[in-house]
C-alpha atoms as a PDB file:
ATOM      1  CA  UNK A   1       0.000   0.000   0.000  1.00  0.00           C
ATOM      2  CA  UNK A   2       1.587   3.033  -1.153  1.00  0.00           C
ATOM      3  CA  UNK A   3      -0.152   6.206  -0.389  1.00  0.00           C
ATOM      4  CA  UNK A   4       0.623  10.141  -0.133  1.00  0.00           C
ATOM      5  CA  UNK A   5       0.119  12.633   2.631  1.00  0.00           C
ATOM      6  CA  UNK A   6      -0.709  16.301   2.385  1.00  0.00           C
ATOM      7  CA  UNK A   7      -0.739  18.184   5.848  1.00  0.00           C
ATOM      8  CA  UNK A   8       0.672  21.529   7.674  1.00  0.00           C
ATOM      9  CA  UNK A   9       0.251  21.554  10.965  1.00  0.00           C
ATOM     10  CA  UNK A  10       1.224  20.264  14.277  1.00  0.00           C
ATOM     11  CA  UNK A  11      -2.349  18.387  14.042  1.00  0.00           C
ATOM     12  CA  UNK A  12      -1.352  16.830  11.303  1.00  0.00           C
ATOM     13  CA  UNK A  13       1.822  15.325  12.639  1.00  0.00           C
ATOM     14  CA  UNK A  14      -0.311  14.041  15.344  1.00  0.00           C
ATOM     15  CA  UNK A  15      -2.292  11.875  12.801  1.00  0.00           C
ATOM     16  CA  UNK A  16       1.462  11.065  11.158  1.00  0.00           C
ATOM     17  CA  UNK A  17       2.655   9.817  14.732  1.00  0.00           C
ATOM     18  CA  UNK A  18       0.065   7.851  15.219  1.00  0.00           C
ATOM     19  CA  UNK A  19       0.379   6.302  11.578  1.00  0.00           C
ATOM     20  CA  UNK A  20       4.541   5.401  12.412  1.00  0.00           C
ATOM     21  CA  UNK A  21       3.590   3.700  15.636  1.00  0.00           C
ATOM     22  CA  UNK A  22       2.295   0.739  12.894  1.00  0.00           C
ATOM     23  CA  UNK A  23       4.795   1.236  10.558  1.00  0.00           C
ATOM     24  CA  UNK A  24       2.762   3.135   8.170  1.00  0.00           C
ATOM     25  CA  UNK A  25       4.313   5.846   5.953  1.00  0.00           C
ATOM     26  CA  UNK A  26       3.725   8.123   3.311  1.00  0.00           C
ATOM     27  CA  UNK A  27       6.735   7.680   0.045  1.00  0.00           C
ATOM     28  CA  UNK A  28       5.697  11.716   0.435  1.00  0.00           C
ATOM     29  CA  UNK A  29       4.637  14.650   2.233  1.00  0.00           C
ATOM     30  CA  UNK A  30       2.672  17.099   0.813  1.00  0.00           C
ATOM     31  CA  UNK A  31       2.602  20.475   2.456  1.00  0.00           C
ATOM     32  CA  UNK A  32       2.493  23.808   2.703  1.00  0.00           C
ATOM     33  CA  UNK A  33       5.791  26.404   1.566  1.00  0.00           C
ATOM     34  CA  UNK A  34       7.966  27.801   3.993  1.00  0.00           C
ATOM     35  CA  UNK A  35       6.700  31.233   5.357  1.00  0.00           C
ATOM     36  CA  UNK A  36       8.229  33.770   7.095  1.00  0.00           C
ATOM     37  CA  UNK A  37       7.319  34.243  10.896  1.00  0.00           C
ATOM     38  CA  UNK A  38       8.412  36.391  14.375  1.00  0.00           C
ATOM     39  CA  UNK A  39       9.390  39.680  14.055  1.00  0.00           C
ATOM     40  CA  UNK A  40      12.508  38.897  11.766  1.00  0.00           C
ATOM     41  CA  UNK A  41      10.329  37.254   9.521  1.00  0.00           C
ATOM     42  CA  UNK A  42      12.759  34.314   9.382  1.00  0.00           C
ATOM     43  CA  UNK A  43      11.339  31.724   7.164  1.00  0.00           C
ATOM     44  CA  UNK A  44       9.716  29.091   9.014  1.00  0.00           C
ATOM     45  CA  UNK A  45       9.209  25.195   8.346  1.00  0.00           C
ATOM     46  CA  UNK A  46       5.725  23.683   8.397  1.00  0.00           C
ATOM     47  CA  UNK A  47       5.436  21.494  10.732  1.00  0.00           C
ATOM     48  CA  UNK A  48       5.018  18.605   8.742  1.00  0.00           C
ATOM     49  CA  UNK A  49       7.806  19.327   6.613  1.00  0.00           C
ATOM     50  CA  UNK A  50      10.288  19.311   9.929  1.00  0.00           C
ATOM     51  CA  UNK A  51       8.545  16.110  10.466  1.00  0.00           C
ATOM     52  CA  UNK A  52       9.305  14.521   7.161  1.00  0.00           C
ATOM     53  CA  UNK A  53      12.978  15.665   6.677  1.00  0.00           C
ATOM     54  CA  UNK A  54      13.646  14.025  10.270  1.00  0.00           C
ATOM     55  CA  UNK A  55      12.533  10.527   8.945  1.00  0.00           C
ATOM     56  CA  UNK A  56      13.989  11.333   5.642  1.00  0.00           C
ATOM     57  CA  UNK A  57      10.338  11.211   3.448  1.00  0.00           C
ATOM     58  CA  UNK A  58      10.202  13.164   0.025  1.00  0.00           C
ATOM     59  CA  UNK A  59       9.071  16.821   0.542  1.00  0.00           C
ATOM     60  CA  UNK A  60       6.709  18.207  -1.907  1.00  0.00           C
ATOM     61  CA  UNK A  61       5.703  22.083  -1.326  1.00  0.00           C
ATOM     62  CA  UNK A  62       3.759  23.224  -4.418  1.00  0.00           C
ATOM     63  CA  UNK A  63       2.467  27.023  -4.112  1.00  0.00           C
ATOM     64  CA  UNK A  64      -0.493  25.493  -5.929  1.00  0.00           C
ATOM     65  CA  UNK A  65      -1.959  22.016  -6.676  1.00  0.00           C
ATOM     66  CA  UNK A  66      -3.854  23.346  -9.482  1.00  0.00           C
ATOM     67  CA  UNK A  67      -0.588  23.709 -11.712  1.00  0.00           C
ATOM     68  CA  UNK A  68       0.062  21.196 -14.279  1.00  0.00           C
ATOM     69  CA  UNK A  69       3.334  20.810 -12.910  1.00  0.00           C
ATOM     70  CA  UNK A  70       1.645  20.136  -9.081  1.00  0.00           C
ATOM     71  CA  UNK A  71      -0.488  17.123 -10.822  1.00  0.00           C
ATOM     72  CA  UNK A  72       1.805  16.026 -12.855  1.00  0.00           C
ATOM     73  CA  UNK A  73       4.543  15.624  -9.527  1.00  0.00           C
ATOM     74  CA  UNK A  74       1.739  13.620  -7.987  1.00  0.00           C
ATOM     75  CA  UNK A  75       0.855  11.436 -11.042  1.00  0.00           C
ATOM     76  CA  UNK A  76       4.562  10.462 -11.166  1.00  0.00           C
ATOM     77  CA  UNK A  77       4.365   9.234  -7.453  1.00  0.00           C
ATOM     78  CA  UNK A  78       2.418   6.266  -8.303  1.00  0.00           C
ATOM     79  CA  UNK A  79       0.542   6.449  -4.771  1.00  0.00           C
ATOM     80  CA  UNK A  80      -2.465   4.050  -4.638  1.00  0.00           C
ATOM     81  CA  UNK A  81      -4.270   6.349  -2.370  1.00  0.00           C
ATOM     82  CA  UNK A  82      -3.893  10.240  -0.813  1.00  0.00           C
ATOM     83  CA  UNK A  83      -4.166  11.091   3.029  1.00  0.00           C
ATOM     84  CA  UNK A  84      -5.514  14.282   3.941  1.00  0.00           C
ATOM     85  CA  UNK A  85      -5.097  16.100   7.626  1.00  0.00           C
ATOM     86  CA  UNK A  86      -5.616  19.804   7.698  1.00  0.00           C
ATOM     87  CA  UNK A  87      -3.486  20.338   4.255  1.00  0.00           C
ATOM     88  CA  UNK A  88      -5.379  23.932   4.260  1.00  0.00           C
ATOM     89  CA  UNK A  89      -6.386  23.904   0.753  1.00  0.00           C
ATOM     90  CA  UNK A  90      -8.827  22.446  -1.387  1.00  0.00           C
ATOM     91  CA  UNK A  91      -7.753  19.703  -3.889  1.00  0.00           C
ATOM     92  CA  UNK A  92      -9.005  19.957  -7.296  1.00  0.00           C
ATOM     93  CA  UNK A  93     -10.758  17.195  -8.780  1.00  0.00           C
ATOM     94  CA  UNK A  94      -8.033  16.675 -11.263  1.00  0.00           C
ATOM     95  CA  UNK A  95      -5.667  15.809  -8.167  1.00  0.00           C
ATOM     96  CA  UNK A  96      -8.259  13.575  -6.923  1.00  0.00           C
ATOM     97  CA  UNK A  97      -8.342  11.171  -9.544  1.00  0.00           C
ATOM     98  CA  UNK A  98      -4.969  10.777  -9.310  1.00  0.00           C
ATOM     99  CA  UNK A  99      -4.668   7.868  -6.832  1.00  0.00           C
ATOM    100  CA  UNK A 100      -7.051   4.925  -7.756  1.00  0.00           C
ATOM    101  CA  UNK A 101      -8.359   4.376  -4.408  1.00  0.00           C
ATOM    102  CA  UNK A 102      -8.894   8.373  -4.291  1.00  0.00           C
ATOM    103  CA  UNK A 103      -8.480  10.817  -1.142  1.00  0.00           C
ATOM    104  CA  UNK A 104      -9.165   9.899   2.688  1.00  0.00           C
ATOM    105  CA  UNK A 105      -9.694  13.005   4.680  1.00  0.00           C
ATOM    106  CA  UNK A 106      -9.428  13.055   8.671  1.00  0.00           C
ATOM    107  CA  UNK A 107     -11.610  15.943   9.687  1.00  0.00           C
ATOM    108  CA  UNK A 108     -12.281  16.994  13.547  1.00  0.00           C
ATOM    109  CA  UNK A 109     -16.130  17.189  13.864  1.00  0.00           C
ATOM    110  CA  UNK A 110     -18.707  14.689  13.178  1.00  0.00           C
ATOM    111  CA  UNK A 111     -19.876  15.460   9.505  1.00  0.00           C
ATOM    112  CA  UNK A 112     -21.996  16.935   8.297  1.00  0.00           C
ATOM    113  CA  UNK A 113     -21.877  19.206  11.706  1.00  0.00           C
ATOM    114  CA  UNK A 114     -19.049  22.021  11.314  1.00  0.00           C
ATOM    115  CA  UNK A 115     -17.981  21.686   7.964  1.00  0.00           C
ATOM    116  CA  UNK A 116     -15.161  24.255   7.101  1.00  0.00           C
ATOM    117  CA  UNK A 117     -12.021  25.246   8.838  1.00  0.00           C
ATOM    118  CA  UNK A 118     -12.629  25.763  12.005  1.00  0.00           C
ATOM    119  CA  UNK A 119     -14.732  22.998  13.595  1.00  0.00           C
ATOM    120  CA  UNK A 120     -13.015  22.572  16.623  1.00  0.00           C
ATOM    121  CA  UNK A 121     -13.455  26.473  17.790  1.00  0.00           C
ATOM    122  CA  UNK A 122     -16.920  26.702  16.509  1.00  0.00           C
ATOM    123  CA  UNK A 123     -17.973  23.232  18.830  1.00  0.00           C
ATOM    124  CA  UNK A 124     -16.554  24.598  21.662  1.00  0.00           C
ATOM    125  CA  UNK A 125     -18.094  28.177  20.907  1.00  0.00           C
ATOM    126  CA  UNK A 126     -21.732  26.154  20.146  1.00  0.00           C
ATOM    127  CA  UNK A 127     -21.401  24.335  23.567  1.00  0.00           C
ATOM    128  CA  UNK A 128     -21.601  21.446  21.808  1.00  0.00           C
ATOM    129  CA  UNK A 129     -21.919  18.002  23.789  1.00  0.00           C
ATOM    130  CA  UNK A 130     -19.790  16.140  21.627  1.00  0.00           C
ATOM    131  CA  UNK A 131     -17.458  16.287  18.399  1.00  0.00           C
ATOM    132  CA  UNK A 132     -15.409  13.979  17.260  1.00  0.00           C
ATOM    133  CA  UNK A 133     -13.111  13.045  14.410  1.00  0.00           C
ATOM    134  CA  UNK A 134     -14.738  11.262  10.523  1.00  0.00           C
ATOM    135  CA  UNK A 135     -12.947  10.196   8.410  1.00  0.00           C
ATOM    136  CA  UNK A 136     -14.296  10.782   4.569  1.00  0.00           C
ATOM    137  CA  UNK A 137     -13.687  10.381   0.825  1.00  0.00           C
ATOM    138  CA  UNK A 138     -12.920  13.638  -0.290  1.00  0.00           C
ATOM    139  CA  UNK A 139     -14.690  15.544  -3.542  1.00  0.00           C
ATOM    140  CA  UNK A 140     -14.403  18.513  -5.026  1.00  0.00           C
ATOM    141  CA  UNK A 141     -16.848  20.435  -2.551  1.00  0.00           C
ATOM    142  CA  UNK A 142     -15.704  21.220   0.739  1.00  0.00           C
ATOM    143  CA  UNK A 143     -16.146  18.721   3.466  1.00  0.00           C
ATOM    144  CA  UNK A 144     -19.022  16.920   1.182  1.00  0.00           C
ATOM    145  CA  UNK A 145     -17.807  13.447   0.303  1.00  0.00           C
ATOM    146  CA  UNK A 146     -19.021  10.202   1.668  1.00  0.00           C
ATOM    147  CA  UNK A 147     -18.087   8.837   5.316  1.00  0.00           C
ATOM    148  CA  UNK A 148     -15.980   5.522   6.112  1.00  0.00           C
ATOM    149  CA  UNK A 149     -15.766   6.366   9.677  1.00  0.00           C
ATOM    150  CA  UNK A 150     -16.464   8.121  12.763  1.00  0.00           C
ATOM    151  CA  UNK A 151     -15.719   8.633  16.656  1.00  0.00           C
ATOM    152  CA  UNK A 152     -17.342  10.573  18.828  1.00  0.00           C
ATOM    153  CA  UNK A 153     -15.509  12.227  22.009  1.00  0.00           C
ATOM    154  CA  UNK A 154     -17.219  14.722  25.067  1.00  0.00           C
ATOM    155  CA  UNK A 155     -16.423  18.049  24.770  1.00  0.00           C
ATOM    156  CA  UNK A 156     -16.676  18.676  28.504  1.00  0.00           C
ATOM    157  CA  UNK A 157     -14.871  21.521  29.671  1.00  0.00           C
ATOM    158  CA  UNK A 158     -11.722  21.079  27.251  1.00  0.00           C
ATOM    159  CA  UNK A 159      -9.747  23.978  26.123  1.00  0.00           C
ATOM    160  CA  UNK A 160      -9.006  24.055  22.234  1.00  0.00           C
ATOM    161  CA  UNK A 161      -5.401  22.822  22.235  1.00  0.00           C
ATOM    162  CA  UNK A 162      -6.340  19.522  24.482  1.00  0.00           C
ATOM    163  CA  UNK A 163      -9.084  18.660  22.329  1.00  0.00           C
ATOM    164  CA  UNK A 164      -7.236  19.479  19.263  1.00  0.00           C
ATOM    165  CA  UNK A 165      -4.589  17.505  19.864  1.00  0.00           C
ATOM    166  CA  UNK A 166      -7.321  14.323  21.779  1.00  0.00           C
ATOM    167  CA  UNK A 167      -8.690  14.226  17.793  1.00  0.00           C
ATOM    168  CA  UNK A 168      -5.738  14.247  16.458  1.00  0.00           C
ATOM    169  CA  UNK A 169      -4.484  11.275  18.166  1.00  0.00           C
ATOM    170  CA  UNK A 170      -8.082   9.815  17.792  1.00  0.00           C
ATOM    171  CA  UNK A 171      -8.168  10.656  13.773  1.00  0.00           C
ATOM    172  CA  UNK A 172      -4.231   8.651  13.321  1.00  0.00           C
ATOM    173  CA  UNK A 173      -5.356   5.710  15.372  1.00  0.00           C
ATOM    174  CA  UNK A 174      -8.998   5.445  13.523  1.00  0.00           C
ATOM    175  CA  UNK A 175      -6.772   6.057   9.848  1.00  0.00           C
ATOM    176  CA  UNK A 176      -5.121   3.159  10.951  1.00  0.00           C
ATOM    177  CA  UNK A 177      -7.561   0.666  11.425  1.00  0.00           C
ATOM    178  CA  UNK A 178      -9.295   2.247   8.167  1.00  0.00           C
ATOM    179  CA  UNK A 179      -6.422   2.328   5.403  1.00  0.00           C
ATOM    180  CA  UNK A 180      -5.675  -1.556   5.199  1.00  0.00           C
ATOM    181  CA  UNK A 181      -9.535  -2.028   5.370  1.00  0.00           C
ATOM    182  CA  UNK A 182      -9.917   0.502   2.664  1.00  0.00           C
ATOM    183  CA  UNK A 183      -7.202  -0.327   0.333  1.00  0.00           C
ATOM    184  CA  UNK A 184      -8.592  -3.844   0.229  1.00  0.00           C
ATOM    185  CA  UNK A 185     -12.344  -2.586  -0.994  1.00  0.00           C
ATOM    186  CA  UNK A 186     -13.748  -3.809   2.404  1.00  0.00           C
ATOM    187  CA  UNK A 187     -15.820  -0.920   3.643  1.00  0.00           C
ATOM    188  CA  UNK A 188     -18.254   1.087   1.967  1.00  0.00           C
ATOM    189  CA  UNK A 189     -18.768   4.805   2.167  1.00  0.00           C
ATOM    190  CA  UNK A 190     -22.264   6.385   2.830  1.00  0.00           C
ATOM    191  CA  UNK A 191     -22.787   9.799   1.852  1.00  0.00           C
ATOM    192  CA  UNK A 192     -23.537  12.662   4.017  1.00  0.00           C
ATOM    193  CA  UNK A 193     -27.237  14.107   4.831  1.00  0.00           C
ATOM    194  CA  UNK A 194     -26.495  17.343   3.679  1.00  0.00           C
ATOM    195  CA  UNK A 195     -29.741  18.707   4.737  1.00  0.00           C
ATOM    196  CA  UNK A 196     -28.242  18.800   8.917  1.00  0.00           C
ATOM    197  CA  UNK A 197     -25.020  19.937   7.336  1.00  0.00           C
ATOM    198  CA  UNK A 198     -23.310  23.183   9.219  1.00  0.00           C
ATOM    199  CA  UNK A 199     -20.524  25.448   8.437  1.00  0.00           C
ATOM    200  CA  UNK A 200     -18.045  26.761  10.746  1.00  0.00           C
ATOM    201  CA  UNK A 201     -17.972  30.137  11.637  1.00  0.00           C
ATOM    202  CA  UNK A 202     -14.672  31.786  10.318  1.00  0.00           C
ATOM    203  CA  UNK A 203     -12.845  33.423  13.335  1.00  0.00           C
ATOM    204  CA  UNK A 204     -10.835  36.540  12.970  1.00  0.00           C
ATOM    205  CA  UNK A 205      -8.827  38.595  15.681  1.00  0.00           C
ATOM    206  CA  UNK A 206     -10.982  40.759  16.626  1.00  0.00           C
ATOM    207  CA  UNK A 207     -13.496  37.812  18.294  1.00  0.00           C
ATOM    208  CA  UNK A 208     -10.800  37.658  20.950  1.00  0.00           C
ATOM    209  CA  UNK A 209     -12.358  41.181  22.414  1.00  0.00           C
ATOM    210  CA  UNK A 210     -14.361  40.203  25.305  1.00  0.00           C
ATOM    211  CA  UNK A 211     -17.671  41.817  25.855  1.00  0.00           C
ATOM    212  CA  UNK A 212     -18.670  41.616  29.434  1.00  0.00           C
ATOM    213  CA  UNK A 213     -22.022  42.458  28.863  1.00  0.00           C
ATOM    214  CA  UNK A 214     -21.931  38.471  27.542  1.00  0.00           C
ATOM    215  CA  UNK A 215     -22.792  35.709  29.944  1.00  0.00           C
ATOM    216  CA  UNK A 216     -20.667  33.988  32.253  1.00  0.00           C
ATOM    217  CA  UNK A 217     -21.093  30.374  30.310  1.00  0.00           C
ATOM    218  CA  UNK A 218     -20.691  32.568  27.283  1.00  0.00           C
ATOM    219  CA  UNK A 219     -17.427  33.694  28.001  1.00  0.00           C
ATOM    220  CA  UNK A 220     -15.687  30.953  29.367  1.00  0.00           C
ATOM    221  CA  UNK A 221     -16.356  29.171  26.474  1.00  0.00           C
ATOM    222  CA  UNK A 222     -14.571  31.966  24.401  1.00  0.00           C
ATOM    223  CA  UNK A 223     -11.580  31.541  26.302  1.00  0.00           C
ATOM    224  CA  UNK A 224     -11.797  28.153  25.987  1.00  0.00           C
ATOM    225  CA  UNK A 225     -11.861  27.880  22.506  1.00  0.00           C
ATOM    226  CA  UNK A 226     -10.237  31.618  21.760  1.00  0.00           C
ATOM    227  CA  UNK A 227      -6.620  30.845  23.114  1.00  0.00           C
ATOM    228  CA  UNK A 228      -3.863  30.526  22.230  1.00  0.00           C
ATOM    229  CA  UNK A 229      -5.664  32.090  18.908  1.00  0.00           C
ATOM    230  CA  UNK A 230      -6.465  34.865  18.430  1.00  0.00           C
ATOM    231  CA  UNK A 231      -6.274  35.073  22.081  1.00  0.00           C
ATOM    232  CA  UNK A 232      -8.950  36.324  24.417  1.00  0.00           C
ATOM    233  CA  UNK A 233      -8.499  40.228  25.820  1.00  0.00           C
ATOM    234  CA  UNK A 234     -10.113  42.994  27.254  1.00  0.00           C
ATOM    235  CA  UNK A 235      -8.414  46.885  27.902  1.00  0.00           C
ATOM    236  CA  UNK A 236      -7.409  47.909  31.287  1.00  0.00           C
ATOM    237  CA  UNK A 237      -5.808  51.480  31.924  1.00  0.00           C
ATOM    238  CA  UNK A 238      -5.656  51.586  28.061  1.00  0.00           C
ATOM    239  CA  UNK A 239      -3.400  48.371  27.754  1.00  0.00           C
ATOM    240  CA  UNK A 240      -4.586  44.993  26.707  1.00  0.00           C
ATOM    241  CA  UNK A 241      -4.936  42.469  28.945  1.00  0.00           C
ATOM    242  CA  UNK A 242      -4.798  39.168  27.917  1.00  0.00           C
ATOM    243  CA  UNK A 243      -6.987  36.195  29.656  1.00  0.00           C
ATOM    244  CA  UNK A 244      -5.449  32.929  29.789  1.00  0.00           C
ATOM    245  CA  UNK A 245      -7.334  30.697  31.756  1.00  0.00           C
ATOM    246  CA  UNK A 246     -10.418  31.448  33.994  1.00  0.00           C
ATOM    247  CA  UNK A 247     -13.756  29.285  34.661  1.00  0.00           C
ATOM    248  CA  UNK A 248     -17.342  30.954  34.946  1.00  0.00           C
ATOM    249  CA  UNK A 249     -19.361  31.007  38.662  1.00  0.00           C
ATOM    250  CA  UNK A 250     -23.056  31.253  38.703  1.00  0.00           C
ATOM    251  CA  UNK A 251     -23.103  34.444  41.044  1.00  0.00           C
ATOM    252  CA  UNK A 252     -25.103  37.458  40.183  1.00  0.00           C
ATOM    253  CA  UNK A 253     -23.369  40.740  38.717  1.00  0.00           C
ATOM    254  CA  UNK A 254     -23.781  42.439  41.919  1.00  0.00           C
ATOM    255  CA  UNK A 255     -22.025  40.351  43.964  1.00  0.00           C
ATOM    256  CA  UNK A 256     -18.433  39.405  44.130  1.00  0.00           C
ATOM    257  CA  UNK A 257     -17.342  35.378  44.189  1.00  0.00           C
ATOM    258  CA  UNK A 258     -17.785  35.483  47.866  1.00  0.00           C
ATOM    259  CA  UNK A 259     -21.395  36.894  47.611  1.00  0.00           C
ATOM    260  CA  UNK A 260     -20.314  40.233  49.200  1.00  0.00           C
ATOM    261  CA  UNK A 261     -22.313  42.899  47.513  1.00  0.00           C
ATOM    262  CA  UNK A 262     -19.821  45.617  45.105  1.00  0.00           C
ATOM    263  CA  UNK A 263     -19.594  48.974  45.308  1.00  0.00           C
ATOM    264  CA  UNK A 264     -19.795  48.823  41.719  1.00  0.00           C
ATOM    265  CA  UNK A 265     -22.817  46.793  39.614  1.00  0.00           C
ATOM    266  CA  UNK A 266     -21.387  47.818  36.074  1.00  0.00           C
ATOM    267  CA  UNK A 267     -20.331  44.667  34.273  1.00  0.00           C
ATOM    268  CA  UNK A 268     -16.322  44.617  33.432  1.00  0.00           C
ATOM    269  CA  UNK A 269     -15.873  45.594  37.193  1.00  0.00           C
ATOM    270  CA  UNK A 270     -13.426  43.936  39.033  1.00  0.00           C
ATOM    271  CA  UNK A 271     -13.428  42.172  42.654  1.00  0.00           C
ATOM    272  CA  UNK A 272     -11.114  40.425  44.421  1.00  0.00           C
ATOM    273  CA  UNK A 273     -11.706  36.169  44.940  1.00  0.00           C
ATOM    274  CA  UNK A 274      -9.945  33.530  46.373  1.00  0.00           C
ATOM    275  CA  UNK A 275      -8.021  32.396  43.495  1.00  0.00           C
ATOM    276  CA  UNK A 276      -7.140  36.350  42.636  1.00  0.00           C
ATOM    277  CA  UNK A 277      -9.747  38.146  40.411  1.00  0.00           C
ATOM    278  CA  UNK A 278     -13.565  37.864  39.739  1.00  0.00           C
ATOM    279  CA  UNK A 279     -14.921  40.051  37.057  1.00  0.00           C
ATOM    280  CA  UNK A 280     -18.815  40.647  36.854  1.00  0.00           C
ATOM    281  CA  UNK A 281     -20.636  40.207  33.615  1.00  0.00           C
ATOM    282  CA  UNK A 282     -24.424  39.747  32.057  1.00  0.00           C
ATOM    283  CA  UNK A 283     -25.446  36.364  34.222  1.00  0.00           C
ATOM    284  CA  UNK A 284     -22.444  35.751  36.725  1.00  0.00           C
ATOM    285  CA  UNK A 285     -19.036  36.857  37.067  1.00  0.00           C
ATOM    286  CA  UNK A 286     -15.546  35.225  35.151  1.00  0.00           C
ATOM    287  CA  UNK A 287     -12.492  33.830  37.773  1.00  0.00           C
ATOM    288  CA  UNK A 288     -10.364  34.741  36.152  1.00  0.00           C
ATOM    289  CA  UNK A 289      -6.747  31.767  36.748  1.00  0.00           C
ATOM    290  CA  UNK A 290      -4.160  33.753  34.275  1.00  0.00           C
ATOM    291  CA  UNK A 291      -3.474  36.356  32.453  1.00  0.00           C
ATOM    292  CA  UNK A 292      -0.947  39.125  30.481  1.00  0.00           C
ATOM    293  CA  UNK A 293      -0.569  42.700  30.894  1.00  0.00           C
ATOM    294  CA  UNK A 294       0.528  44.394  27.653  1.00  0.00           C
ATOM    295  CA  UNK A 295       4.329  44.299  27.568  1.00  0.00           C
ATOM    296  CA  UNK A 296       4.585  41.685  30.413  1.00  0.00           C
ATOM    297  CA  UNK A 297       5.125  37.985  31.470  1.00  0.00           C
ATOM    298  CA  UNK A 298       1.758  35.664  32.195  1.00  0.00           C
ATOM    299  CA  UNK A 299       1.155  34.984  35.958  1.00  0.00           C
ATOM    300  CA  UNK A 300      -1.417  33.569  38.178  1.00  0.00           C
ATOM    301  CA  UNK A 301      -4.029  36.416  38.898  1.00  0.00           C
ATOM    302  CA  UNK A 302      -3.611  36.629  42.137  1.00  0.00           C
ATOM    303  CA  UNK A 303      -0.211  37.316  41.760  1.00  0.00           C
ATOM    304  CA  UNK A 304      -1.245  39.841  39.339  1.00  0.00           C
ATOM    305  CA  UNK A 305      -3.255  41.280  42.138  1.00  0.00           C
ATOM    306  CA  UNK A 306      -0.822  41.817  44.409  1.00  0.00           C
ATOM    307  CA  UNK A 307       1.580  43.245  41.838  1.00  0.00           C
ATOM    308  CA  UNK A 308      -1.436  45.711  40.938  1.00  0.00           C
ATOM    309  CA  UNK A 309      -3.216  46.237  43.431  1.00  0.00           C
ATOM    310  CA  UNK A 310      -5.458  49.719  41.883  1.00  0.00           C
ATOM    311  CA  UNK A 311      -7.411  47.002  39.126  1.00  0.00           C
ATOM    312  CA  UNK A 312      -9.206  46.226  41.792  1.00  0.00           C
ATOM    313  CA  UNK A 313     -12.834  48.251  41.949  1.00  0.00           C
ATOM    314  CA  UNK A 314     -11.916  49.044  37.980  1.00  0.00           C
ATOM    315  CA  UNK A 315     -14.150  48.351  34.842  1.00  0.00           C
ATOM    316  CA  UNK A 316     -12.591  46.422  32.107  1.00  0.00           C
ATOM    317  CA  UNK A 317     -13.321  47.668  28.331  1.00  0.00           C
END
């Protein structure tokens, strides 16, 4: 079985991991060009590619695989079948007749929910139950081909990087149970209902500005799913402050975590709490665990509190 990968990111060497732990590797890895990154704007390898060059694997980084030159690179590699993880582009039909056993794609939601590219966030964001990881048959529209296979996982109270990476893991180790199965013509795909499908929300930088005036649940949720990108913040003293990690309490916006009434009812107003800060909002008030003043280091917020002592009694914008 002789099949090619096309990934970018660290959740895609996740799914390659877990396909080496049984000895199962791509003749090559298709990904993404070098970019530059940082402040130097040093050019920077995609993660897959650092992952391929360390077990010595054919690197393929095509601006493009709609070139003639792309297809014909991938025509010449002879691969029986393509595996997709989070390549973060879509593959033109010409590409996907290219391997006769066509295009597996590991995708983190349970299909048709959150198609797009950014199911994980928006699941979180939706206070959704459950996702999961399904592995499909890719076509030319996004996220629309038949299923081979699914697994569902709680959503609980993860944050986005744990249950990034928990489907990532999940996705390798389904892929591979499902390749040899696939490769010999033993499962059957069943297409999508398309009528429940959903589309993910696209997130942008400035959904990382909290609005207080949002519920607790609300909120928590955000930073949840919001960090490490684009990061959740609010404005104190005119500086941003970035939120970390904090959990919601079912208190009411006049009252402080310890039920003490405030001075101050506005939501965004800060109190202190036993694990550092409390900030009010619509339904309850945010505990908030860490966070980052503009220009400085991340530390525990009661730390913070000590260190600035005047936030307290203030109104975050």
């Amino acid at each position: 079985m002789k099949f090619v990968f096309l990934g970018t990111p660290l959740f895609a060497v996740r799914v390659l991991e877990e396909l080496a732990k049984k000895n199962l590797l791509p003749s090559l890895v298709v990904t993404a060009p070098d970019k530059p990154a940082g402040r130097g704007l040093k050019l920077t390898l995609p993660p897959v590619k650092a992952w391929a060059e360390s077990r010595r694997i054919p690197i393929f980084q095509p601006a493009t695989l709609k070139s003639p030159e792309a297809a014909k690179r991938l025509a010449e590699e002879g691969a029986d079948v393509f595996v997709v993880a989070a390549y973060g582009k879509l593959i033109p039909g010409a590409v996907l007749t290219l391997a006769p056993k066509g295009a597996l794609n590991i995708h983190p939601s349970l299909l048709p929910r959150w198609r797009g590219a950014d199911p994980i966030r928006n699941a979180i964001l939706a206070d959704d139950a459950e996702t999961g990881v399904t592995i499909m048959q890719l076509d030319e529209k996004l996220d629309h081909g038949p299923l081979i296979a699914q697994k569902a996982v709680p959503v609980n109270e993860k944050t986005y990087e744990k249950l990034e990476e928990e489907l990532a893991v999940l996705g390798g180790a389904l892929l591979t149970d499902i390749l040899p199965q696939w490769f010999a013509g033993a499962i059957k795909p069943r297409e999508q209902n398309h009528t429940e499908a959903t589309f993910t929300k696209k997130i942008v930088k400035e959904d990382g500005h909290l609005d207080w005036n949002e519920s607790a649940e609300t909120i928590e949720r955000k930073i949840r799913a919001l960090n490490p990108w684009p990061g959740i913040f609010t404005f104190w003293n005119e500086k941003r402050l970035r939120i970390l990690k904090a959990r919601s309490a079912k208190v009411e916006p006049w009252q402080d975590g310890q039920g003490s009434t405030l001075a101050i009812k506005s939501v965004g107003t800060v109190s202190r709490a036993d694990s550092g800060l409390s900030v009010t909002c619509r339904n309850g008030s945010i505990l908030i665990e860490t966070l980052q003043l503009e220009g400085k280091k991340a530390m525990p917020s009661a730390e913070f509190a000590r260190g600035y002592p005047d936030i307290i009694g203030t109104i975050l914008a």
